[in-house]
Protein backbone atom coordinates (compact mmCIF):
# COMPACT_ATOMS: atom_id res chain seq x y z
CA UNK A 1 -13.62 1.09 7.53
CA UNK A 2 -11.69 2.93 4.91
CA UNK A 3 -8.26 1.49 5.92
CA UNK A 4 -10.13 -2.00 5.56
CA UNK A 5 -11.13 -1.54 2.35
CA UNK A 6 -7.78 -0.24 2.01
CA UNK A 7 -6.12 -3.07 2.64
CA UNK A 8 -8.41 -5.64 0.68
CA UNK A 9 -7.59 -3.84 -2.35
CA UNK A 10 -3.84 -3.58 -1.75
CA UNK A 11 -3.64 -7.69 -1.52
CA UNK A 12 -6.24 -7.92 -4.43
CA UNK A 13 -3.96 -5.43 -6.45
CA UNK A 14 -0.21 -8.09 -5.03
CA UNK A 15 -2.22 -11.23 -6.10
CA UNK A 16 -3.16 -9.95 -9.30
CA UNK A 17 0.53 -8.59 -9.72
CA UNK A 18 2.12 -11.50 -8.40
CA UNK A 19 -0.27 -13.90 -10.02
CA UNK A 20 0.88 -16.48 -7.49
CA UNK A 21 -1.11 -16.76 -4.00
CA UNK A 22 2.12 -17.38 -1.61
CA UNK A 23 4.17 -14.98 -3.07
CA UNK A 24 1.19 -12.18 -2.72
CA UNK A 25 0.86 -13.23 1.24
CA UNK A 26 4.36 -13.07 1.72
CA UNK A 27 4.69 -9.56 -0.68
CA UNK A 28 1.49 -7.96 1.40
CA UNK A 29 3.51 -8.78 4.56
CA UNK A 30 7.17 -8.65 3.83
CA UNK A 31 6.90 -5.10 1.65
CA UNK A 32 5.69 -2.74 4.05
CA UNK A 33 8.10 -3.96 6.67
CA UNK A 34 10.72 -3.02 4.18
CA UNK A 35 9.45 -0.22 3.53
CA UNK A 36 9.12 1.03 7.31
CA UNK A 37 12.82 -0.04 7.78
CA UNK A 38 13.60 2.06 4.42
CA UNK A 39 12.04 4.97 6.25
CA UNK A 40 13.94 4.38 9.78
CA UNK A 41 17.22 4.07 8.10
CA UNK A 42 17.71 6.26 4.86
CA UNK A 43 17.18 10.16 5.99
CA UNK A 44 15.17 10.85 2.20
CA UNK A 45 13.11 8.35 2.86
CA UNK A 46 12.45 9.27 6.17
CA UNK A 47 11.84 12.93 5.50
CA UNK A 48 9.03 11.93 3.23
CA UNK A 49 7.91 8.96 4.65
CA UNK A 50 4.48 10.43 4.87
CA UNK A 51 3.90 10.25 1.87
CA UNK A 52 5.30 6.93 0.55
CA UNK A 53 4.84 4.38 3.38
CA UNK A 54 1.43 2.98 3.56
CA UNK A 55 1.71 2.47 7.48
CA UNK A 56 3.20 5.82 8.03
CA UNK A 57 0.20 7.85 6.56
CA UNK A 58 -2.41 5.12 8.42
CA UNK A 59 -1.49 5.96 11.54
CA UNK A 60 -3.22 9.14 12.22
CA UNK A 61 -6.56 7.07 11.17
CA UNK A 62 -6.25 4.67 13.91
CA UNK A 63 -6.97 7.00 17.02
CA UNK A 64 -10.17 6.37 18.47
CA UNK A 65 -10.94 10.22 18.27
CA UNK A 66 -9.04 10.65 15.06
CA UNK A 67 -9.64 13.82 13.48
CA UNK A 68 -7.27 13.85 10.34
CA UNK A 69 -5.95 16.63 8.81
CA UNK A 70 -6.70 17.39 5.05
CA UNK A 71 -3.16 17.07 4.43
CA UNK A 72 -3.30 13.44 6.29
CA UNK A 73 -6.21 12.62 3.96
CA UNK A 74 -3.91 13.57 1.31
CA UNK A 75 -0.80 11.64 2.12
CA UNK A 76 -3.24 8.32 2.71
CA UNK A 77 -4.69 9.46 -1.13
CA UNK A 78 -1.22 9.52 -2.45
CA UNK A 79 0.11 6.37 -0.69
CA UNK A 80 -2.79 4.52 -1.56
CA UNK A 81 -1.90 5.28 -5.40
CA UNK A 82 1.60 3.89 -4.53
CA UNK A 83 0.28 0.81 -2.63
CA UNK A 84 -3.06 -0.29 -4.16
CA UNK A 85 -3.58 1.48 -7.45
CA UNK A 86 -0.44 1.05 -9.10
CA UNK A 87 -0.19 -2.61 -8.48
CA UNK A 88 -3.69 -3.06 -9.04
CA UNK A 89 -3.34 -1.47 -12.43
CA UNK A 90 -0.51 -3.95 -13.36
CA UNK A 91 -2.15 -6.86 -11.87
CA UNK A 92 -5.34 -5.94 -13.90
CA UNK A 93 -3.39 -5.64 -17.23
CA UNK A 94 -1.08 -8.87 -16.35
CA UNK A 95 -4.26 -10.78 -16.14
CA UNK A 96 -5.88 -9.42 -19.04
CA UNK A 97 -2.85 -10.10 -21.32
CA UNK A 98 -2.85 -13.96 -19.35
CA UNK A 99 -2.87 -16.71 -21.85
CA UNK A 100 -6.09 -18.88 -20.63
CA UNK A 101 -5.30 -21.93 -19.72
């Protein structure tokens, strides 16, 4: 349930960044794919891919009989930051400083 809510916020926090629907879609898609190819390919991304890619630090959440560490806990924390919170932040203050139309 927490990766869901996860995940609602992330493409809340693109749209409101973007501020265009098809470009959020294709950003909520399209970035972490990048990003996982980022990881497989460049060895300092890779060495701390924990802790930067969103899918990455998911993954030990998605066992059946997951039992996280509290550094796992901590690597989904500090990717979430990267993935939701950051551009939800922007998004926020893009649409706040909008001219209403």
């Amino acid at each position: 349930m927490v990766l869901q809510v996860i995940y609602v916020l992330m493409g809340v926090g693109f749209g409101a960044l973007f501020l265009n629907v098809p470009l959020a879609i294709a950003g909520f898609f399209v970035l972490p794919v990048i990003m996982n190819l980022l990881a497989a390919t460049v060895t300092w991304i890779s060495e701390r891919a924990a802790w930067i890619d969103q899918t990455i630090a998911q993954m030990p959440f998605m066992a059946v009989d997951a039992a996280p560490t509290g550094e796992q806990w901590a690597q989904l924390g500090v990717t979430s930051i990267w993935w939701v919170l950051i551009p939800l932040a922007v998004g926020l203050w893009r649409v706040a400083r909008r001219e209403v139309k």
